[in-house]
C-alpha atoms as a PDB file:
ATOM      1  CA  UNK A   1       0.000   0.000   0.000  1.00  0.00           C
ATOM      2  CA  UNK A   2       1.191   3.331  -1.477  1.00  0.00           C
ATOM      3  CA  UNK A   3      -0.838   5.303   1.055  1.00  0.00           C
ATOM      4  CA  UNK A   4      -1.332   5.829   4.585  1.00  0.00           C
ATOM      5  CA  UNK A   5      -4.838   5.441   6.536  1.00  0.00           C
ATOM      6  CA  UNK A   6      -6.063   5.844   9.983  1.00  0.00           C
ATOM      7  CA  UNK A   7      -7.642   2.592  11.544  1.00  0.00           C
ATOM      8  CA  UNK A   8     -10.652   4.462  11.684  1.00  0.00           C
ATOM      9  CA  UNK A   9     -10.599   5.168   8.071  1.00  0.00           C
ATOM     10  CA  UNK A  10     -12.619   3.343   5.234  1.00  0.00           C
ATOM     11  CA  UNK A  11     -11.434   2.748   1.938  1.00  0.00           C
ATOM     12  CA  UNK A  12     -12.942   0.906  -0.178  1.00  0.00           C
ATOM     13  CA  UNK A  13     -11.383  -1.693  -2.220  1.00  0.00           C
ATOM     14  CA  UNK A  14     -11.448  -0.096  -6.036  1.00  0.00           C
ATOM     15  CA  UNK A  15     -10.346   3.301  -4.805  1.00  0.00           C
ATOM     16  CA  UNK A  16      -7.362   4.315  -6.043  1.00  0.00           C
ATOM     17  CA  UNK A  17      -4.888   6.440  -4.346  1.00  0.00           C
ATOM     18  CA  UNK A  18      -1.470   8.177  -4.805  1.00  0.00           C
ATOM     19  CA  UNK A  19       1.717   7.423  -3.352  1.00  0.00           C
ATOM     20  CA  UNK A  20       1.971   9.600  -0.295  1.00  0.00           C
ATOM     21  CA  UNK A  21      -1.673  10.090   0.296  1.00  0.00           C
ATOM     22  CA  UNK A  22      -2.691  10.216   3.854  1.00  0.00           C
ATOM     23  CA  UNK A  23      -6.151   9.388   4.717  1.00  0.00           C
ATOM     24  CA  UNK A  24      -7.638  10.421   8.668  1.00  0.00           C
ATOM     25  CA  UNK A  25      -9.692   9.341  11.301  1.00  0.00           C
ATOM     26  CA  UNK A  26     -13.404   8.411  10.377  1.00  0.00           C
ATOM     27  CA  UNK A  27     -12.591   9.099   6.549  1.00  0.00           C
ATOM     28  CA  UNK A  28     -14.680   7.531   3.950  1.00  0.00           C
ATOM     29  CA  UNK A  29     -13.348   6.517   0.374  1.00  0.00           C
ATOM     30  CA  UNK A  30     -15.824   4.667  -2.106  1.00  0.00           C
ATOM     31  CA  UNK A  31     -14.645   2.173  -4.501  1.00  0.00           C
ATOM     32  CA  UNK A  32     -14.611   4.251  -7.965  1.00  0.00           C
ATOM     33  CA  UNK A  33     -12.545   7.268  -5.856  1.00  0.00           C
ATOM     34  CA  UNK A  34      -9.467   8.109  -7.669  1.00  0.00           C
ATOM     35  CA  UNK A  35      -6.798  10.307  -5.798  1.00  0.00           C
ATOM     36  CA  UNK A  36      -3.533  11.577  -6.438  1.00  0.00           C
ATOM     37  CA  UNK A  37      -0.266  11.373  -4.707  1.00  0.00           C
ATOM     38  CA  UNK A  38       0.869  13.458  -1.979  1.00  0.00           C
ATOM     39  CA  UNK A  39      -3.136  14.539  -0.624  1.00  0.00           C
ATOM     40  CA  UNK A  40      -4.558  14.761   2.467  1.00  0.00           C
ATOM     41  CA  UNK A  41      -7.946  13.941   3.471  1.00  0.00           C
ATOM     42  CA  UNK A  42      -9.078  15.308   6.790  1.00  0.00           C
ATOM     43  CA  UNK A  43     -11.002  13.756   9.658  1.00  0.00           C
ATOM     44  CA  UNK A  44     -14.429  12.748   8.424  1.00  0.00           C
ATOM     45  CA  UNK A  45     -14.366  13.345   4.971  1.00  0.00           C
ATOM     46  CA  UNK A  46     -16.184  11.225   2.207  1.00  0.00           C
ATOM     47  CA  UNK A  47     -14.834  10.713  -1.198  1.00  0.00           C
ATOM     48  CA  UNK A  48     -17.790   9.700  -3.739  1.00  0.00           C
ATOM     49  CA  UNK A  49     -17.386   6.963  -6.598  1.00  0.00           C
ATOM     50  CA  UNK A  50     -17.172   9.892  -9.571  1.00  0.00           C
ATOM     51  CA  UNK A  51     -14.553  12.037  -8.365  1.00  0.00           C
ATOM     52  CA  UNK A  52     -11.253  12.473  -8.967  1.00  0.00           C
ATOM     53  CA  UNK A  53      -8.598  14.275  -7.033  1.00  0.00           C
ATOM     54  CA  UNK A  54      -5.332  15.255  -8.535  1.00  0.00           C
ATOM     55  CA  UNK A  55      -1.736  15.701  -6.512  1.00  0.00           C
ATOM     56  CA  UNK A  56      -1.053  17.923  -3.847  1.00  0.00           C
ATOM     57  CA  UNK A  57      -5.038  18.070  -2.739  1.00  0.00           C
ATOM     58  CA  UNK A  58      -5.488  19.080   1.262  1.00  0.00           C
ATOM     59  CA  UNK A  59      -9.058  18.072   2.001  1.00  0.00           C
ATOM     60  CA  UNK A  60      -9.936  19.563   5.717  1.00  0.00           C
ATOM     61  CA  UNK A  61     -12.071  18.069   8.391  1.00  0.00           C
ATOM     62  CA  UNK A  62     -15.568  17.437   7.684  1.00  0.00           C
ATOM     63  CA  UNK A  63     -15.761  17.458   3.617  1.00  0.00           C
ATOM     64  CA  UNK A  64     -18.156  15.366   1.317  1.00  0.00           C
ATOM     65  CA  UNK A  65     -16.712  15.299  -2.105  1.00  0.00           C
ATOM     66  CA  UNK A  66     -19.531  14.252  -3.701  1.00  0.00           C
ATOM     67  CA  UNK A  67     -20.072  12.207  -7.182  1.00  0.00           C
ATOM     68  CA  UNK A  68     -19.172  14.653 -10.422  1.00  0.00           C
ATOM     69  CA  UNK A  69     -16.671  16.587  -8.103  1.00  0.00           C
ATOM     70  CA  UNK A  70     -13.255  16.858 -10.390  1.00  0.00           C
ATOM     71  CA  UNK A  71     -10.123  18.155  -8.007  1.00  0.00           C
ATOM     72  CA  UNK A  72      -6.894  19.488  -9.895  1.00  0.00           C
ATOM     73  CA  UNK A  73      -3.948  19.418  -8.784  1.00  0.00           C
ATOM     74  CA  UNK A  74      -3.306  21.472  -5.313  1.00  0.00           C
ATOM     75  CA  UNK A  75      -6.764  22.645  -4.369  1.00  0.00           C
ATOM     76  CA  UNK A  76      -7.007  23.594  -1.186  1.00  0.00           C
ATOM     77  CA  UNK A  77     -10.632  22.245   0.362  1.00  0.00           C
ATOM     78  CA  UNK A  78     -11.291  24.128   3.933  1.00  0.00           C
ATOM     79  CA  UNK A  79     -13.250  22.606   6.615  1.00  0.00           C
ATOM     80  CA  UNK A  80     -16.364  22.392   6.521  1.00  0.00           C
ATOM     81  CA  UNK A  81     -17.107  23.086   2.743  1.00  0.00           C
ATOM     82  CA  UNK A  82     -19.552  22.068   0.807  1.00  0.00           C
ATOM     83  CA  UNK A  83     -20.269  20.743  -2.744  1.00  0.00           C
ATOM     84  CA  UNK A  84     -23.571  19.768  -4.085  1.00  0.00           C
ATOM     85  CA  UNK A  85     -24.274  17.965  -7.221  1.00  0.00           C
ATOM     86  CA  UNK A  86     -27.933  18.056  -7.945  1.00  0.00           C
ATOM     87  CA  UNK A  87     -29.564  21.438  -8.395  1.00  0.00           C
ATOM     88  CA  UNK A  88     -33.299  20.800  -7.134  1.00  0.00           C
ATOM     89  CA  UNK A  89     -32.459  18.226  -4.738  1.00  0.00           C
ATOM     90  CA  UNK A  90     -36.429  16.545  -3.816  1.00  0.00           C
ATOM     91  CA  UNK A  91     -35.954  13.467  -1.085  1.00  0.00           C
ATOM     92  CA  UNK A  92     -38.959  12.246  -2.724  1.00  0.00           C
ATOM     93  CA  UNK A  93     -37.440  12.576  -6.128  1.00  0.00           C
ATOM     94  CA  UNK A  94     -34.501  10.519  -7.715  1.00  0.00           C
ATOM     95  CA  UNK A  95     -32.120  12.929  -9.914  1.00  0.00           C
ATOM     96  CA  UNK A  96     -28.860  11.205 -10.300  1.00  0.00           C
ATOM     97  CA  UNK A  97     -29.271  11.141 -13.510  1.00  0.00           C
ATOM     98  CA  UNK A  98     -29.426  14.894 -13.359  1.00  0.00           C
ATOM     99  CA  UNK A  99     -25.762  15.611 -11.561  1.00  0.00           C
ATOM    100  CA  UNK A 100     -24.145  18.876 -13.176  1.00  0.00           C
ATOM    101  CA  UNK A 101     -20.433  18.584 -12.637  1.00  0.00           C
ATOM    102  CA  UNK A 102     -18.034  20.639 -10.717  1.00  0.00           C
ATOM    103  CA  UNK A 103     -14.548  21.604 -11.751  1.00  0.00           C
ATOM    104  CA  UNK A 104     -11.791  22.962  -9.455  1.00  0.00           C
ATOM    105  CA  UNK A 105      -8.711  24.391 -10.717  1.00  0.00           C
ATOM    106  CA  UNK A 106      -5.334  23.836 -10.123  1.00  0.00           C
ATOM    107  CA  UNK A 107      -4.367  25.626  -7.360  1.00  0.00           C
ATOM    108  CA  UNK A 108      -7.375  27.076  -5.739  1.00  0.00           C
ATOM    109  CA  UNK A 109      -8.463  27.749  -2.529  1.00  0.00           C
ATOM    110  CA  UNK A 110     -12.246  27.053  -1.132  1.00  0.00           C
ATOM    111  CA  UNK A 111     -12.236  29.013   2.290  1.00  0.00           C
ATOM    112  CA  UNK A 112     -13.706  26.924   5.509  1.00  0.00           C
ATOM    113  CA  UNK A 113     -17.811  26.756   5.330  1.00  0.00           C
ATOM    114  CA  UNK A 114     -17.886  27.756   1.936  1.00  0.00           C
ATOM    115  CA  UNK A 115     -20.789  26.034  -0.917  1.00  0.00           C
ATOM    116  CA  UNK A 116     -19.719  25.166  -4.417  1.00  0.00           C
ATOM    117  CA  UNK A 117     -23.178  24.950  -6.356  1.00  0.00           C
ATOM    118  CA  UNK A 118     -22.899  22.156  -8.860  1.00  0.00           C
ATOM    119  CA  UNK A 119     -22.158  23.273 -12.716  1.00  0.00           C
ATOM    120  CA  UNK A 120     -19.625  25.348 -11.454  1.00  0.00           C
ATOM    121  CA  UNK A 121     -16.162  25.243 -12.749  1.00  0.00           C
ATOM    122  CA  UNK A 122     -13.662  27.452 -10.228  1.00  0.00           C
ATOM    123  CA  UNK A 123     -10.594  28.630 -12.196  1.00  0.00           C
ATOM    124  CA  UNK A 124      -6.513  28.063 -11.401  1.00  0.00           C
ATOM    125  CA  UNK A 125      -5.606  30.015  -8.679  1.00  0.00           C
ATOM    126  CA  UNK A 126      -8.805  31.890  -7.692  1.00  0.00           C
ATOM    127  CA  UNK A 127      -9.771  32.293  -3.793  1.00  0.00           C
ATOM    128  CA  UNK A 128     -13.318  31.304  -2.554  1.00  0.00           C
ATOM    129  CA  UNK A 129     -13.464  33.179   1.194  1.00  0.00           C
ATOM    130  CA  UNK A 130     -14.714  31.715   4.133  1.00  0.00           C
ATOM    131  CA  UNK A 131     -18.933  31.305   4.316  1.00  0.00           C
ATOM    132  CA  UNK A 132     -18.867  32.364   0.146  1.00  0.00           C
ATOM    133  CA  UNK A 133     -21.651  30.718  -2.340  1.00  0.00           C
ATOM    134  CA  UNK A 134     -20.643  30.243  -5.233  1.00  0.00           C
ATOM    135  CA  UNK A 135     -23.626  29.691  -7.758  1.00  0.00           C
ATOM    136  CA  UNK A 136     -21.728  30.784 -11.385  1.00  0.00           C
ATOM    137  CA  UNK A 137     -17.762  30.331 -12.840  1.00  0.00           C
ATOM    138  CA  UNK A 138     -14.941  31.594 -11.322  1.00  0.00           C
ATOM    139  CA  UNK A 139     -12.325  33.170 -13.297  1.00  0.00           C
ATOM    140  CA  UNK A 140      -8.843  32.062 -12.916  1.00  0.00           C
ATOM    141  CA  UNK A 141      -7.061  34.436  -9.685  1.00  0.00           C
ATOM    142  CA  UNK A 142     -10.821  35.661  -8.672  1.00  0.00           C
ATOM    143  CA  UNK A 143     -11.045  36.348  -4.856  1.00  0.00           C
ATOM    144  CA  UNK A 144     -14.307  35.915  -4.539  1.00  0.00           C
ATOM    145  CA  UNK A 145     -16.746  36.668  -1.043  1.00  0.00           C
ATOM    146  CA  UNK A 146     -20.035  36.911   0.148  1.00  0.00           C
ATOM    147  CA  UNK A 147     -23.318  35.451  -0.444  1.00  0.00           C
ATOM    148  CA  UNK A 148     -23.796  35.057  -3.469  1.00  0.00           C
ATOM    149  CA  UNK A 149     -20.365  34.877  -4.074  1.00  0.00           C
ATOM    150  CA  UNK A 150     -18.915  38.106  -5.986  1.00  0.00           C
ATOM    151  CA  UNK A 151     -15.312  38.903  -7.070  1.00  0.00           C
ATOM    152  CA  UNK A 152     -13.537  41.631  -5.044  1.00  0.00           C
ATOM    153  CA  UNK A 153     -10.092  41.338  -6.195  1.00  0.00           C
ATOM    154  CA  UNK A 154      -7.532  39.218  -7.232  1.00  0.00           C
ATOM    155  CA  UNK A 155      -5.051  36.903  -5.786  1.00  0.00           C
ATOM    156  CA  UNK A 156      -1.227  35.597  -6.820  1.00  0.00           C
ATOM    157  CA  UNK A 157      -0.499  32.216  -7.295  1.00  0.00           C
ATOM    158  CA  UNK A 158       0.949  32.322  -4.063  1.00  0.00           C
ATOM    159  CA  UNK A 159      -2.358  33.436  -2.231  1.00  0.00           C
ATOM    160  CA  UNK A 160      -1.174  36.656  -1.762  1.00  0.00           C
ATOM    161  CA  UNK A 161      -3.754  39.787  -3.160  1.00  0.00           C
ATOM    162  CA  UNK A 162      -2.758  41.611  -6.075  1.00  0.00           C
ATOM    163  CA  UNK A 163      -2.751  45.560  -6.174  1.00  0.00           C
ATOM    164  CA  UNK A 164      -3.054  46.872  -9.900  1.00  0.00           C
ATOM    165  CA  UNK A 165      -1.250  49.895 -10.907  1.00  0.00           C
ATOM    166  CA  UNK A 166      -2.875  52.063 -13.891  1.00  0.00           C
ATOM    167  CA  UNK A 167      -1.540  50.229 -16.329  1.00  0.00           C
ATOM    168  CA  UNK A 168      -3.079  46.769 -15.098  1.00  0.00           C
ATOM    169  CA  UNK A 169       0.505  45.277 -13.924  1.00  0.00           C
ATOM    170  CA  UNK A 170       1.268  43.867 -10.141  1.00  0.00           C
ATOM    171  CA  UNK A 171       3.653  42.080  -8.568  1.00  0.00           C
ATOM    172  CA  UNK A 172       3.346  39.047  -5.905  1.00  0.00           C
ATOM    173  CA  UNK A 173       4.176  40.721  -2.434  1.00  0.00           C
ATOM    174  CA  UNK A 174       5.874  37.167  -1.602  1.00  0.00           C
ATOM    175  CA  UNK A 175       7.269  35.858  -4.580  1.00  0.00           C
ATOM    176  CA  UNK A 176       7.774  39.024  -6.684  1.00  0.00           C
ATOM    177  CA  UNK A 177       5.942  37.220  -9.655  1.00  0.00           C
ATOM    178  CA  UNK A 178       4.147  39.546 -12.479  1.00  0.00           C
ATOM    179  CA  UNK A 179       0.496  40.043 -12.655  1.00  0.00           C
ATOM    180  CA  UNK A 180      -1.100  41.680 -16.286  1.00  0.00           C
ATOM    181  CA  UNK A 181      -4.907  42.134 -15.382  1.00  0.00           C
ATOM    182  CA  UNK A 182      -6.598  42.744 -18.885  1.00  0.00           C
ATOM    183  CA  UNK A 183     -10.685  43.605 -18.718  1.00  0.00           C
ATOM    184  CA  UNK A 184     -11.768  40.836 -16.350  1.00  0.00           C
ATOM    185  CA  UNK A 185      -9.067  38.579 -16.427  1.00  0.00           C
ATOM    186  CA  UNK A 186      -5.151  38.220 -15.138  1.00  0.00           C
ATOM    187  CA  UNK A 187      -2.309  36.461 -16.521  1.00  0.00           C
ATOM    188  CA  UNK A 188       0.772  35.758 -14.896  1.00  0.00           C
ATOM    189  CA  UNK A 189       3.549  37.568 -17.479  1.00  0.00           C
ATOM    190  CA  UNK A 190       7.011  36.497 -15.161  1.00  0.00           C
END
């Protein structure tokens, strides 16, 4: 075994997971799971059987990744967050057929207690805060807040927020990288 798991930990045999992977107390991973190297998944979460985590992941306490829920590499899941995957969930009424899928980009962040709304596809880099709902697409960088969820700035690959001169160009407070925004997107230029 590649991976590490708590003895409280279920995973179920199927799931596949990276080299490095650590899985915590009271964790949950169903048999079509397939995770990356070098994650972390936190104390209680569940992994559905569509879902697929790439390298680097950090899953908090208290997730449910839930079926149609695609990870890239390095997303950053806080605790407590939520994903959905049916829109007009009915207990009475059986959608599964009906799952809109979610796509994180590499590198982001979803702050602690915040709700990804299925369809939604969360671009590299961008910064859900703490408590957000986020009910449309995220551009790449977006630092997004509030409920609903609305952009109020932009953040570095590092995770650092980005302060735009007139001419659209910033610089990474910690890592000195270059920042172009044009209209309603930013590009990393160095």
């Amino acid at each position: 075994m590649s991976y590490w798991k708590h003895e409280s930990a279920i995973v179920d045999e199927g799931a596949q997971l990276g080299e490095g992977t650590k899985v915590w107390h009271f964790a949950h991973v169903s048999p079509g799971a397939r995770i990356g190297a070098g994650c972390s998944l936190g104390q209680g979460v569940y992994v559905g059987n569509d879902v697929l985590i790439g390298d680097g992941c950090k899953v908090q306490n208290n997730v449910s990744i839930y079926d149609a829920v695609t990870l890239e590499d390095e997303v950053f899941c806080g605790p407590s967050m939520v994903f959905t995957n049916v829109y007009n969930p009915r207990a009475a009424v059986v959608r599964k057929h009906e799952y809109r899928r979610t796509l994180v980009k590499k590198g982001a962040t979803l702050g602690a207690n915040c709700t990804i709304v299925c369809g939604s596809t969360i671009g590299e880099y961008a910064f859900i805060g703490a408590g957000a709902v986020v009910q449309k697409d995220v551009a790449p960088h977006a630092l997004m807040v509030g409920v609903p969820a609305r952009r109020i700035g932009w953040m570095s690959r590092h995770g650092e927020r980005l302060q735009f001169d007139a001419a659209g160009l910033a610089s990474c407070p910690a890592t000195g990288e270059r920042y172009r925004l044009n209209g309603e997107h930013v590009e990393l230029i160095s």
